[in-house]
PDB file of N, CA and C in Angstrom:
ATOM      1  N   UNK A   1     113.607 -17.377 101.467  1.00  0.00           N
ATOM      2  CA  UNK A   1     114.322 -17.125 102.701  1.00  0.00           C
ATOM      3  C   UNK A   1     113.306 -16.828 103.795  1.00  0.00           C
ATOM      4  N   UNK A   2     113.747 -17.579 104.811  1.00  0.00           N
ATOM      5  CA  UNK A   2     112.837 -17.096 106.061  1.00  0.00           C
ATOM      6  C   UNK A   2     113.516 -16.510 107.064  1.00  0.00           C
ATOM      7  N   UNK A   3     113.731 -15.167 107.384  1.00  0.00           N
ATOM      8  CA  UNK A   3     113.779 -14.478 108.469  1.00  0.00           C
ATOM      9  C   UNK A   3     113.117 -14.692 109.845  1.00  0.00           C
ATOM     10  N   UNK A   4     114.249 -15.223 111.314  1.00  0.00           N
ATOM     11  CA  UNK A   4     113.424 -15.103 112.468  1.00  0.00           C
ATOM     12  C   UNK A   4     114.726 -14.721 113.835  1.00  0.00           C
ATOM     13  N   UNK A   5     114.116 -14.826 114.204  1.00  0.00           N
ATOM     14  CA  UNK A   5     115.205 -14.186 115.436  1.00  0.00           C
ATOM     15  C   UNK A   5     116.024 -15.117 115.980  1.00  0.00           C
ATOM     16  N   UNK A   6     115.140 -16.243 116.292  1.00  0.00           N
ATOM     17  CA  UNK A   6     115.840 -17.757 116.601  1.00  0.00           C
ATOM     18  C   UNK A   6     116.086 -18.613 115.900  1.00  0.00           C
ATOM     19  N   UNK A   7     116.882 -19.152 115.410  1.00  0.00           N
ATOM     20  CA  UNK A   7     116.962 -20.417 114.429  1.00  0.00           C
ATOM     21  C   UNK A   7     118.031 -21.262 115.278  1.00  0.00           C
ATOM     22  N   UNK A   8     117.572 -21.317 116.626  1.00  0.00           N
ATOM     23  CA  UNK A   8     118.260 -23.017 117.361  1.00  0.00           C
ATOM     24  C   UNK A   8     117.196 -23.633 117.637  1.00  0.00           C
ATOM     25  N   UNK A   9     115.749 -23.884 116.871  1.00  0.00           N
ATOM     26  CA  UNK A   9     115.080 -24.982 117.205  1.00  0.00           C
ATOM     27  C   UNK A   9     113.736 -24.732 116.404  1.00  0.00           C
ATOM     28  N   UNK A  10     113.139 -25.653 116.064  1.00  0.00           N
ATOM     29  CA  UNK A  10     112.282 -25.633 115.343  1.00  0.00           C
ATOM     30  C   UNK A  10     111.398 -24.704 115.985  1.00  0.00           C
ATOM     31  N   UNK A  11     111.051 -24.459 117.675  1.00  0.00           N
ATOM     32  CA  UNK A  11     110.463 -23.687 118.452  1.00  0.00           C
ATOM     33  C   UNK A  11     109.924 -22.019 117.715  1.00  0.00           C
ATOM     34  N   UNK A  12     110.730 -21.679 117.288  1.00  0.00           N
ATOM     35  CA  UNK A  12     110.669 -20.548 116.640  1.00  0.00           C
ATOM     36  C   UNK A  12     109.569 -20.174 115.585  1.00  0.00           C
ATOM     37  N   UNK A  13     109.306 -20.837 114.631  1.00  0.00           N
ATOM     38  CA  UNK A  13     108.363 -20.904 113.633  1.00  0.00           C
ATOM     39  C   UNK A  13     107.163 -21.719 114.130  1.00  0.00           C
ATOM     40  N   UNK A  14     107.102 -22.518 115.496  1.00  0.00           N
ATOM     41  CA  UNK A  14     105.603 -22.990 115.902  1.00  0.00           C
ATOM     42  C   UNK A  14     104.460 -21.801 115.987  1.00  0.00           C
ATOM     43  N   UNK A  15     103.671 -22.538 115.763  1.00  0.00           N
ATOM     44  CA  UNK A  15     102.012 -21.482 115.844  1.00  0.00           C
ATOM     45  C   UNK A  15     101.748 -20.876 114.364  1.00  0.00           C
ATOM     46  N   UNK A  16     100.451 -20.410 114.585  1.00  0.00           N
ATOM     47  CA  UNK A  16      99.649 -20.269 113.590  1.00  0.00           C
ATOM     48  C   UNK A  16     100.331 -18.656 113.018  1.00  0.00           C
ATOM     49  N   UNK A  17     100.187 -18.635 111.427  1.00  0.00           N
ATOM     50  CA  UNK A  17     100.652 -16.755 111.306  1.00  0.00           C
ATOM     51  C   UNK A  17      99.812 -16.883 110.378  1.00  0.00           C
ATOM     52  N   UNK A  18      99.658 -15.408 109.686  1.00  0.00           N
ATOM     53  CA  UNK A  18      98.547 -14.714 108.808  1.00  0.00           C
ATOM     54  C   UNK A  18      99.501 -13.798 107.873  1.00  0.00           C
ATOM     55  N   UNK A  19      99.587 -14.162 106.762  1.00  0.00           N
ATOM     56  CA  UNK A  19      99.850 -12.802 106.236  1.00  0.00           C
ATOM     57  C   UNK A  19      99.856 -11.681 105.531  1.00  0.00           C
ATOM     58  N   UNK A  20     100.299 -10.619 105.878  1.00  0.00           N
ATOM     59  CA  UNK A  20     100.233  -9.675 106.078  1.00  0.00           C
ATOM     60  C   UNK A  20     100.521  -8.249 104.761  1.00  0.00           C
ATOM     61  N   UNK A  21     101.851  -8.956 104.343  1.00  0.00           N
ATOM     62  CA  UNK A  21     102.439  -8.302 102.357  1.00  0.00           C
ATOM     63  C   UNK A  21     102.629  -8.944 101.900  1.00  0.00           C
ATOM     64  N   UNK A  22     102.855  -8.557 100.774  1.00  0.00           N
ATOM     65  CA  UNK A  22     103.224  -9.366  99.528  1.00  0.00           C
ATOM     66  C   UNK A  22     104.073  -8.723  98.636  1.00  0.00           C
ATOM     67  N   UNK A  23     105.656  -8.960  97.829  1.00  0.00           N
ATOM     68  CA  UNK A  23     106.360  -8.006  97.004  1.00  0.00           C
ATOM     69  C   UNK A  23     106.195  -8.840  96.005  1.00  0.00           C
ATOM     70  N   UNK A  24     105.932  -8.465  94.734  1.00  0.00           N
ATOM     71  CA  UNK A  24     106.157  -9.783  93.722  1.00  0.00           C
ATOM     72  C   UNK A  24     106.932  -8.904  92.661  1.00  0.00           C
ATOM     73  N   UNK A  25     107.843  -9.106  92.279  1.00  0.00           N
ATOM     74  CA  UNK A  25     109.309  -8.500  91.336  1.00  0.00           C
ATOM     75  C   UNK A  25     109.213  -7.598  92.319  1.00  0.00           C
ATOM     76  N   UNK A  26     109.599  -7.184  92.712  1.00  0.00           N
ATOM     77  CA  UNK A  26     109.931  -6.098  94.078  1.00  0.00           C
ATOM     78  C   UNK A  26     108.414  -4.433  94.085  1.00  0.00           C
ATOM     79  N   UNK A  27     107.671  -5.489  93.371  1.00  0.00           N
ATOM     80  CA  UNK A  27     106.103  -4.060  93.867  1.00  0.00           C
ATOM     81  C   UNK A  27     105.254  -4.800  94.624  1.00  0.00           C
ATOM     82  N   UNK A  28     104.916  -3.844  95.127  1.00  0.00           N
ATOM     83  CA  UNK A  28     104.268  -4.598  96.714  1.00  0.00           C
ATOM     84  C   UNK A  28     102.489  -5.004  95.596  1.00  0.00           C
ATOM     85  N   UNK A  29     101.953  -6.257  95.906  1.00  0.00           N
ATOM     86  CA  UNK A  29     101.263  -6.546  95.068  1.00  0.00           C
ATOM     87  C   UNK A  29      99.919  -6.163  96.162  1.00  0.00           C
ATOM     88  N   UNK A  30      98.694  -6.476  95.489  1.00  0.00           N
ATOM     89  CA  UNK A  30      97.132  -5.965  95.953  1.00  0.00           C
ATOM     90  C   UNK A  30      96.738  -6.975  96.855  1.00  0.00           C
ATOM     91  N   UNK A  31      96.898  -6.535  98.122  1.00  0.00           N
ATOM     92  CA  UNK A  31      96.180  -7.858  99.059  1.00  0.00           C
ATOM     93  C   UNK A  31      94.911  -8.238  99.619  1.00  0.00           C
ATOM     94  N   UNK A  32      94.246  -7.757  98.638  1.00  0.00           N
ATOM     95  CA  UNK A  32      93.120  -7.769  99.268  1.00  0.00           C
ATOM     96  C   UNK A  32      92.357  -9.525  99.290  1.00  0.00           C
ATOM     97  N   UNK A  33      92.912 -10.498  97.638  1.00  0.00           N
ATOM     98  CA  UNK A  33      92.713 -11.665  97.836  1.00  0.00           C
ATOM     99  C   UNK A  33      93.721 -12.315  98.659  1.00  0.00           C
ATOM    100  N   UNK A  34      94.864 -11.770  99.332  1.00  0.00           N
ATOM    101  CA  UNK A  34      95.698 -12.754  99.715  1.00  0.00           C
ATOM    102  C   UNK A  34      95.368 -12.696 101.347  1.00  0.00           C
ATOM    103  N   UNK A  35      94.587 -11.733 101.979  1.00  0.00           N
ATOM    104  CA  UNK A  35      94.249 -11.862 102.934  1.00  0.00           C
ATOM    105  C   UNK A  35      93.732 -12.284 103.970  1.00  0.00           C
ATOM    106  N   UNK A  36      93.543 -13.751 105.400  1.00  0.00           N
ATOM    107  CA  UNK A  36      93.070 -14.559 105.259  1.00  0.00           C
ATOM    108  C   UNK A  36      93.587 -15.524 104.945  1.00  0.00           C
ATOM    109  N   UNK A  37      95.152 -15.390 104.904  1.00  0.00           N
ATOM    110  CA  UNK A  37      95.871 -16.820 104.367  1.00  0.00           C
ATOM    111  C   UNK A  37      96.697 -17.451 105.927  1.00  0.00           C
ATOM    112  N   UNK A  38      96.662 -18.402 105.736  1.00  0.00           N
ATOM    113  CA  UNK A  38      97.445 -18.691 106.930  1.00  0.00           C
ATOM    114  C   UNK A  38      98.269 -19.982 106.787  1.00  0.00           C
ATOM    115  N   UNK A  39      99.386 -20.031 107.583  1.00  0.00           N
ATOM    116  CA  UNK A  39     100.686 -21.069 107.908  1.00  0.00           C
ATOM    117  C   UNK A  39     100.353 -21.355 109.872  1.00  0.00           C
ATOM    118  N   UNK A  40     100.356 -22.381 109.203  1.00  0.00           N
ATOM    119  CA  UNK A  40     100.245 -23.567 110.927  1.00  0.00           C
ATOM    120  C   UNK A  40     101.489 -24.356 111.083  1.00  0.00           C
ATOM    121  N   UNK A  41     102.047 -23.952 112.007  1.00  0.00           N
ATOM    122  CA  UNK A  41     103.596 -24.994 111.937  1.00  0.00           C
ATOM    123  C   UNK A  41     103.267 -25.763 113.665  1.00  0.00           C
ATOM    124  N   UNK A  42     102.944 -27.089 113.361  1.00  0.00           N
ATOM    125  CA  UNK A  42     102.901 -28.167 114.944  1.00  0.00           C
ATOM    126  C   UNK A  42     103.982 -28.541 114.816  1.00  0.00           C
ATOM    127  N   UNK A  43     104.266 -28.824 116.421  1.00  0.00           N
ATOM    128  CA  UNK A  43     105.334 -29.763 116.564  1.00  0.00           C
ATOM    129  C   UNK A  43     104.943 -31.622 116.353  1.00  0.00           C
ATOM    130  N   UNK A  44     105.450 -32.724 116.504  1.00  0.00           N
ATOM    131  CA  UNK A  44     105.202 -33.780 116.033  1.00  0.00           C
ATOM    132  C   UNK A  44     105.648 -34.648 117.343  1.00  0.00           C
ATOM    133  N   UNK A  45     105.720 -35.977 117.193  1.00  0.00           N
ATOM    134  CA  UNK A  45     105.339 -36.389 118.759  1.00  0.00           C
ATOM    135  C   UNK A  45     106.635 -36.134 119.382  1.00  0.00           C
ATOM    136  N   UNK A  46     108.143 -36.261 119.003  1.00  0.00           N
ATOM    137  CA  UNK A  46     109.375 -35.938 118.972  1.00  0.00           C
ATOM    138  C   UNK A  46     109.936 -34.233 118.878  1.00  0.00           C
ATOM    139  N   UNK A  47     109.660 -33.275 120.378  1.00  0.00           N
ATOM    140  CA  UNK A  47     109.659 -32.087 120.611  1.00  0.00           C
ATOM    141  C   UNK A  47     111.152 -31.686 120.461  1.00  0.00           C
ATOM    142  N   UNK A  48     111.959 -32.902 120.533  1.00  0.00           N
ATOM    143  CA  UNK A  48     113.237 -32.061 120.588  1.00  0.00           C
ATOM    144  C   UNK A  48     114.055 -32.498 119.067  1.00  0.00           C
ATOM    145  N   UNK A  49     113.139 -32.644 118.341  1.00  0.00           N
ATOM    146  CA  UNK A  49     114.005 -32.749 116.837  1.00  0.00           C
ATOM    147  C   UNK A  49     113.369 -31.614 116.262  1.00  0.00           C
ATOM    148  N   UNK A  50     113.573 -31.863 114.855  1.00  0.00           N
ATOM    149  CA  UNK A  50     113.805 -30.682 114.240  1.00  0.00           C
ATOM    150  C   UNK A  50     112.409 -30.724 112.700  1.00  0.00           C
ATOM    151  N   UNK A  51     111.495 -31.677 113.147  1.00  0.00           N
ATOM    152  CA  UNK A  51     110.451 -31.864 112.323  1.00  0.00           C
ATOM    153  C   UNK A  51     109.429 -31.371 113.222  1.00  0.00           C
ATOM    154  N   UNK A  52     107.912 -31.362 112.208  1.00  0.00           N
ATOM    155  CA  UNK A  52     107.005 -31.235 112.458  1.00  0.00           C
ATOM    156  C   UNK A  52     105.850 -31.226 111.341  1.00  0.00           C
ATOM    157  N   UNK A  53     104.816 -30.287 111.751  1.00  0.00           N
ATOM    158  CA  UNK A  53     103.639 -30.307 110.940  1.00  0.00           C
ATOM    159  C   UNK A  53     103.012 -28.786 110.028  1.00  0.00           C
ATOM    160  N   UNK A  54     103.337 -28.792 109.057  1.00  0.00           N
ATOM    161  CA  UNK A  54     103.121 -27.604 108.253  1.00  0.00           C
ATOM    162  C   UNK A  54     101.554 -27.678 107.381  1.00  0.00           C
ATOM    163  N   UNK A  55     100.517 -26.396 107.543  1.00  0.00           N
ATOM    164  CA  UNK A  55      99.603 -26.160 107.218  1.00  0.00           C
ATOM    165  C   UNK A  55      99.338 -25.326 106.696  1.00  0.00           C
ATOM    166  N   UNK A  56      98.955 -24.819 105.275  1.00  0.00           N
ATOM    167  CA  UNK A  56      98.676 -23.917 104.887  1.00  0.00           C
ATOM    168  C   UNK A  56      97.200 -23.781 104.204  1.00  0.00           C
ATOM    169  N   UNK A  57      96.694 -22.708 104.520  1.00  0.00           N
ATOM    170  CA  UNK A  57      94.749 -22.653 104.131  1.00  0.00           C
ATOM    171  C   UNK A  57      95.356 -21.314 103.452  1.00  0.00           C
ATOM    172  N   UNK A  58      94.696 -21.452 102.353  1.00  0.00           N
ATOM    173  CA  UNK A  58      94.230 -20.193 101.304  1.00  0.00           C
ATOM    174  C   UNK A  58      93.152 -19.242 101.788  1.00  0.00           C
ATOM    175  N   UNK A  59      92.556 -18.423 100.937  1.00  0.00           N
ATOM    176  CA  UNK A  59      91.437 -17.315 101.140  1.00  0.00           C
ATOM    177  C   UNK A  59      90.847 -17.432 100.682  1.00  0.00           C
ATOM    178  N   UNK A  60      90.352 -18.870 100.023  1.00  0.00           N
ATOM    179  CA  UNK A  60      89.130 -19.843  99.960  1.00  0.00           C
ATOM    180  C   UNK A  60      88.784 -21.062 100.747  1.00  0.00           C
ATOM    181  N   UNK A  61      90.017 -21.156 101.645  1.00  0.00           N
ATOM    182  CA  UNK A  61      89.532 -21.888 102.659  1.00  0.00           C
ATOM    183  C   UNK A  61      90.122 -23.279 102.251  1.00  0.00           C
ATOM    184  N   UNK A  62      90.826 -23.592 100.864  1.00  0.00           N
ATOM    185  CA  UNK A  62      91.633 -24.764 100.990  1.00  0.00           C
ATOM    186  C   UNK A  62      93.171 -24.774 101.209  1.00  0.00           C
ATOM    187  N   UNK A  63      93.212 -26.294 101.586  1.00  0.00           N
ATOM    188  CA  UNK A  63      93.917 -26.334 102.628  1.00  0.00           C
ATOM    189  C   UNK A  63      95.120 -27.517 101.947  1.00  0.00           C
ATOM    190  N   UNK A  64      96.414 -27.265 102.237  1.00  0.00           N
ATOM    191  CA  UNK A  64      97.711 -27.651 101.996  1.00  0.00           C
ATOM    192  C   UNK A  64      98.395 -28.237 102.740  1.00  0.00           C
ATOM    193  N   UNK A  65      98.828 -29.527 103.111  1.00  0.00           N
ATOM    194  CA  UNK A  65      99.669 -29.753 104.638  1.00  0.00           C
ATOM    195  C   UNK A  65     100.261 -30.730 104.142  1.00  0.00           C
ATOM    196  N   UNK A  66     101.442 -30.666 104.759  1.00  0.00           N
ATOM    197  CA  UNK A  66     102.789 -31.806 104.931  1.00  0.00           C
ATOM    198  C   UNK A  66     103.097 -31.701 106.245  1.00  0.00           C
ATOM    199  N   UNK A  67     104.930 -31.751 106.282  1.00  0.00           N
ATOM    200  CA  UNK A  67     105.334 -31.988 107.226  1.00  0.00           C
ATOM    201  C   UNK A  67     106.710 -30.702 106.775  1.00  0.00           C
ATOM    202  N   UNK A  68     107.174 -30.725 107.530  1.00  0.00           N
ATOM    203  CA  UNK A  68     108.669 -29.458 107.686  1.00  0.00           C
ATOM    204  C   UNK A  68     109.980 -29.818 108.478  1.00  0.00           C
ATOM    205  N   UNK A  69     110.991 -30.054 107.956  1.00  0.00           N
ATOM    206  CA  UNK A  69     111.643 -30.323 108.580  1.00  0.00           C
ATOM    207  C   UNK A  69     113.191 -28.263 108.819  1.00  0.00           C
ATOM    208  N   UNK A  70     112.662 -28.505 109.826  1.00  0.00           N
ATOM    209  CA  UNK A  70     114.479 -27.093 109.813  1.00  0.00           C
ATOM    210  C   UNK A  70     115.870 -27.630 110.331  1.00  0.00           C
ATOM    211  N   UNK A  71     116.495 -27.199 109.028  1.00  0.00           N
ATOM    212  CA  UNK A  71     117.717 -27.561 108.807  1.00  0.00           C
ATOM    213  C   UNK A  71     118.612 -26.350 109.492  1.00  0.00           C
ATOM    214  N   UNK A  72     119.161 -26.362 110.894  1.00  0.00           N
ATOM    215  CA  UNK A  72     119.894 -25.336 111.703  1.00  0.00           C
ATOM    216  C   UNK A  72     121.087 -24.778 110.907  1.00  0.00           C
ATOM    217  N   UNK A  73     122.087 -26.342 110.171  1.00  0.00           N
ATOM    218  CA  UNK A  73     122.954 -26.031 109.614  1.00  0.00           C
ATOM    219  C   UNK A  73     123.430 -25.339 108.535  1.00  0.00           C
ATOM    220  N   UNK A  74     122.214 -25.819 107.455  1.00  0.00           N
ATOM    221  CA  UNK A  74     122.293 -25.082 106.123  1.00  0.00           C
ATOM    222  C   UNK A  74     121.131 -23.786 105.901  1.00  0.00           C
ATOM    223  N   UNK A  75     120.537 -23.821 107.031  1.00  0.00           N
ATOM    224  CA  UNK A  75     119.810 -22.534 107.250  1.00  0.00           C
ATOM    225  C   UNK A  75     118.703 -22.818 106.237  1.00  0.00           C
ATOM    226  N   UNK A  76     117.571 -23.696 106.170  1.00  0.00           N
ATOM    227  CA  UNK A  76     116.741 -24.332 105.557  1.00  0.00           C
ATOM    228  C   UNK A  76     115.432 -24.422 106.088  1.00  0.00           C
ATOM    229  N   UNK A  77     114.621 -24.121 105.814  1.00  0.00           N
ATOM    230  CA  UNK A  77     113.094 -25.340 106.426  1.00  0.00           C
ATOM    231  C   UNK A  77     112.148 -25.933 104.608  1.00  0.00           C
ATOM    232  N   UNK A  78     112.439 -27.068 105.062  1.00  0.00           N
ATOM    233  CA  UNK A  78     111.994 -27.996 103.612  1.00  0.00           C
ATOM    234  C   UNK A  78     110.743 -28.841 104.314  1.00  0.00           C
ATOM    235  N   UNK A  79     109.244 -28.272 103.206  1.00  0.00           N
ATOM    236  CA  UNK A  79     108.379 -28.747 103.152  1.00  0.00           C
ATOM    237  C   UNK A  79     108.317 -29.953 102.366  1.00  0.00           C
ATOM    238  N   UNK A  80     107.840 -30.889 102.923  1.00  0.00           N
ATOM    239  CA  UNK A  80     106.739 -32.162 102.111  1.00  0.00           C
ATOM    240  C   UNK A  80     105.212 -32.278 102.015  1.00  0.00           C
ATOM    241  N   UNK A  81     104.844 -32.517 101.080  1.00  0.00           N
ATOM    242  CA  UNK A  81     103.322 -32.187 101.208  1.00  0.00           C
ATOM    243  C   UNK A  81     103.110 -32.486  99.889  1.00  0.00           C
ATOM    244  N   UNK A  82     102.188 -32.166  99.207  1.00  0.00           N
ATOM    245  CA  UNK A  82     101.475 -32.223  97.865  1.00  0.00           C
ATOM    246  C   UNK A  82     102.535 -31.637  96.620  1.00  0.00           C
ATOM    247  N   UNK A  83     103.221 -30.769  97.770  1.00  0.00           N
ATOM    248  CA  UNK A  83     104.293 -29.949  96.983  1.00  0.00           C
ATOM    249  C   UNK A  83     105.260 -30.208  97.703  1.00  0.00           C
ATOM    250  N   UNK A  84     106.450 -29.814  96.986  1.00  0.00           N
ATOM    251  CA  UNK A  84     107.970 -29.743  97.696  1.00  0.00           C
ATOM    252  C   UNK A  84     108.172 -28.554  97.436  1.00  0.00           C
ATOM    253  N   UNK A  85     108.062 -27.740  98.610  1.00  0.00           N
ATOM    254  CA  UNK A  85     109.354 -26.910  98.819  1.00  0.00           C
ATOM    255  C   UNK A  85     110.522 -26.309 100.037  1.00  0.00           C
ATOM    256  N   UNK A  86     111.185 -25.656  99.619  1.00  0.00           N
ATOM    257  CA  UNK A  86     112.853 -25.157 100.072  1.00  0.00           C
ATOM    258  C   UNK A  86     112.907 -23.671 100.383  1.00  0.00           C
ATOM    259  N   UNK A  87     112.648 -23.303 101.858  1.00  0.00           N
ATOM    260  CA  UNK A  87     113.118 -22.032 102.076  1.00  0.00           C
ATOM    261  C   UNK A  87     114.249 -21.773 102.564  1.00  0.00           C
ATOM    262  N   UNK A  88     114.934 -20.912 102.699  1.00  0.00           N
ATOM    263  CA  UNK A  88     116.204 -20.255 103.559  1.00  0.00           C
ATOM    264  C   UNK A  88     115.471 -19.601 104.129  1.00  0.00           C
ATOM    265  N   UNK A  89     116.252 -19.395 105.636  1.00  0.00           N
ATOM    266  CA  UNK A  89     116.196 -18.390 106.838  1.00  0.00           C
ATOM    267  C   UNK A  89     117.320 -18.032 107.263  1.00  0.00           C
ATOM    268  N   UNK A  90     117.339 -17.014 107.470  1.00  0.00           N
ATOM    269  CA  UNK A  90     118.323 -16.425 108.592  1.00  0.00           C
ATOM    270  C   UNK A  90     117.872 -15.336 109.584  1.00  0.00           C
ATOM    271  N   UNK A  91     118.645 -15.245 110.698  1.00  0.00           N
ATOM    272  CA  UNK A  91     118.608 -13.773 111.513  1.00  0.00           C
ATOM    273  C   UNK A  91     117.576 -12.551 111.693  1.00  0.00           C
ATOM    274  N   UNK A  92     116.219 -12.516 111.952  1.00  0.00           N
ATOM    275  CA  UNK A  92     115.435 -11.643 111.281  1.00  0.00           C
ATOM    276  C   UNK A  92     115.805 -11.214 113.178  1.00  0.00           C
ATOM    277  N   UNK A  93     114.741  -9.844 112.770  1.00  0.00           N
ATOM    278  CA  UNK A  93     114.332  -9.165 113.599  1.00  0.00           C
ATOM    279  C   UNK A  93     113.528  -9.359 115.031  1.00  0.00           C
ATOM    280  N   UNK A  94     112.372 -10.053 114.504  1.00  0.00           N
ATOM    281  CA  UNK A  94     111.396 -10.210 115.471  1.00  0.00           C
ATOM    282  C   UNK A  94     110.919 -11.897 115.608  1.00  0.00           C
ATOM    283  N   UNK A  95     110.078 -12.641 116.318  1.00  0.00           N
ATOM    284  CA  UNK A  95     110.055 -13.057 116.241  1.00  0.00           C
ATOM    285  C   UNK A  95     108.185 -13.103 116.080  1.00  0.00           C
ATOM    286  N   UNK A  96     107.812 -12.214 115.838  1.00  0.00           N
ATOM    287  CA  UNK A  96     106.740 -11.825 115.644  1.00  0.00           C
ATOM    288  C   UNK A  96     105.802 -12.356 114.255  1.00  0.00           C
ATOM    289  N   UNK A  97     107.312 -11.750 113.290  1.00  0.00           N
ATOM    290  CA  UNK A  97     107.372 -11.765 111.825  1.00  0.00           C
ATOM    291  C   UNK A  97     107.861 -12.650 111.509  1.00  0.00           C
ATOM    292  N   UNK A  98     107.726 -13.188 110.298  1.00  0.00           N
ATOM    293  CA  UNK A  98     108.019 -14.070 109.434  1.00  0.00           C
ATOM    294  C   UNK A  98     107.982 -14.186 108.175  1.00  0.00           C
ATOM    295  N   UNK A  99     109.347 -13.790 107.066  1.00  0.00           N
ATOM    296  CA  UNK A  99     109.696 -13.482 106.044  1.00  0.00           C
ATOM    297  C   UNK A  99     109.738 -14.545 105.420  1.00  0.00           C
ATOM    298  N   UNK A 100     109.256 -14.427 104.124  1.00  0.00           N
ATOM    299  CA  UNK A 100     109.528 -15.716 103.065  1.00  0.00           C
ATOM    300  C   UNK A 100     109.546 -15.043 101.714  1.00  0.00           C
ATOM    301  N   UNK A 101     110.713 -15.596 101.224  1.00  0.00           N
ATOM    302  CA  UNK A 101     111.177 -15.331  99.894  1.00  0.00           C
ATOM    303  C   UNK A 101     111.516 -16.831  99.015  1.00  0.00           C
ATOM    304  N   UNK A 102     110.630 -16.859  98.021  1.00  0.00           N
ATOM    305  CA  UNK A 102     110.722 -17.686  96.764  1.00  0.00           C
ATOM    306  C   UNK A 102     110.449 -17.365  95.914  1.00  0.00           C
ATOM    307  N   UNK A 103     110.557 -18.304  94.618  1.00  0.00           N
ATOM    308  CA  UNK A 103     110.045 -17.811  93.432  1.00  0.00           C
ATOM    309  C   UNK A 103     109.534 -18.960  93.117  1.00  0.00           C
ATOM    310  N   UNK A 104     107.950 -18.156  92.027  1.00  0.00           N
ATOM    311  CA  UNK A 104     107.087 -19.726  91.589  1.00  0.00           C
ATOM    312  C   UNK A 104     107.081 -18.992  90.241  1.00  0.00           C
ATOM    313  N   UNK A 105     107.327 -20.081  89.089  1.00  0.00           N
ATOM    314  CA  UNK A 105     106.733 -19.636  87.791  1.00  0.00           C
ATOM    315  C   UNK A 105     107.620 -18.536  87.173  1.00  0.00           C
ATOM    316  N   UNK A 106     108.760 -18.276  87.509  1.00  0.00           N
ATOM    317  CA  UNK A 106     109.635 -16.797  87.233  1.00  0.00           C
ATOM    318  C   UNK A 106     109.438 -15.306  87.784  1.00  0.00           C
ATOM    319  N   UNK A 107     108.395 -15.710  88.985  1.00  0.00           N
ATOM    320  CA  UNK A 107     108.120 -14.474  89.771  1.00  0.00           C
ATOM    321  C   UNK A 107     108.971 -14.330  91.481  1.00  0.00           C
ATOM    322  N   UNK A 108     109.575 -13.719  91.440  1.00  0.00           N
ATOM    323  CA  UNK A 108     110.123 -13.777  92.930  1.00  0.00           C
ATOM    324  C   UNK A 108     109.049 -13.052  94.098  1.00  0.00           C
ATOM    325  N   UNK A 109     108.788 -13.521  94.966  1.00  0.00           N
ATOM    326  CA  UNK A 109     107.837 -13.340  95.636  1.00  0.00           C
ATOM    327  C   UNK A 109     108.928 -12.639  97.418  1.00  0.00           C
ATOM    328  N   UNK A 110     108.463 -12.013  98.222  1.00  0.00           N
ATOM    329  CA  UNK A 110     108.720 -12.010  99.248  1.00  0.00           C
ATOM    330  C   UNK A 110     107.450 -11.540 100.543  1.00  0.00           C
ATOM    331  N   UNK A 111     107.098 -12.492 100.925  1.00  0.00           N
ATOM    332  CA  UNK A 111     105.635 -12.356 101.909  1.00  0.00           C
ATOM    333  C   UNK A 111     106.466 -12.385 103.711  1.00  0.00           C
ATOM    334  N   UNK A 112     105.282 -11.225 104.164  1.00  0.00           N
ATOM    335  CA  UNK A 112     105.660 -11.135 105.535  1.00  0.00           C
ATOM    336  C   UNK A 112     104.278 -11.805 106.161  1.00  0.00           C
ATOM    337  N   UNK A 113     104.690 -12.522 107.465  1.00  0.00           N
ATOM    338  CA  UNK A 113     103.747 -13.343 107.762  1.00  0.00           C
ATOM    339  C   UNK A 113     103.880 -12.249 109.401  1.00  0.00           C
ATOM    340  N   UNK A 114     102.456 -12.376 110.096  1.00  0.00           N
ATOM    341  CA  UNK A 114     102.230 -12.382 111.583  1.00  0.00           C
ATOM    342  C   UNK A 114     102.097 -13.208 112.332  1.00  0.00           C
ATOM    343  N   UNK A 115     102.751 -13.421 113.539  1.00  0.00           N
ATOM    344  CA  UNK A 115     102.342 -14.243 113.984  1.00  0.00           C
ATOM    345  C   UNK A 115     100.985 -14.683 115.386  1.00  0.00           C
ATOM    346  N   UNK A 116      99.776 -15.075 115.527  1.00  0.00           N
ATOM    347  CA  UNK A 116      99.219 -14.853 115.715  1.00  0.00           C
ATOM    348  C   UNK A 116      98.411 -15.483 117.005  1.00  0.00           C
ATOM    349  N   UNK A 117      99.454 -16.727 117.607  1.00  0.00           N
ATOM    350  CA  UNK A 117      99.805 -17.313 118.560  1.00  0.00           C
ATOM    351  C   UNK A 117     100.983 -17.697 118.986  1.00  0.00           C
TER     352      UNK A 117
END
């Protein structure tokens, strides 16, 4: 799930974030390797749809990218890339922050991202 304040346009999740926690089964896990991670969301040459460009660099410095499309209706943003995946969003707080909740491997994860442009 991704938490944001706006979800009428892909606008919302553009720019670079860093983040910040990590809960994994609901204990906040050790961040000291996860720190240094970052999500790049571009827009694509078509500003008023609902795709774009998703980037993610680790805290070794490699690097992950597809494309993202947000789904307004079913409250979605679905990555393509090396990997597939499926978040939910709804309604958050700030637009500062940026919540993500999945699970990889039987671990439920929930990471707060900053945003940093």
């Amino acid at each position: 799930m991704i938490r944001l304040l706006s979800i009428n346009s892909k606008q919302a999740v553009l720019g670079r974030w860093e983040i910040s926690n990590e809960v994994r089964n609901e204990f906040i896990s050790v961040m000291l390797p996860k720190f240094c991670e970052f999500l790049k969301f571009d827009t694509d040459e078509n500003k008023r749809d609902y795709k774009g460009f998703l980037t993610y660099i680790d805290s070794q410095g490699l690097i992950n990218s597809g494309s993202f499309i947000v789904d307004i209706t079913n409250l979605m943003i679905l990555f393509t890339g090396n990997n597939e995946f499926i978040f939910e969003f709804s309604e958050g707080y700030s637009q500062e922050n940026l919540i993500i909740d999945f699970t990889e491997d039987g671990t439920n994860y929930t990471q707060t991202w900053v945003k940093l442009e």
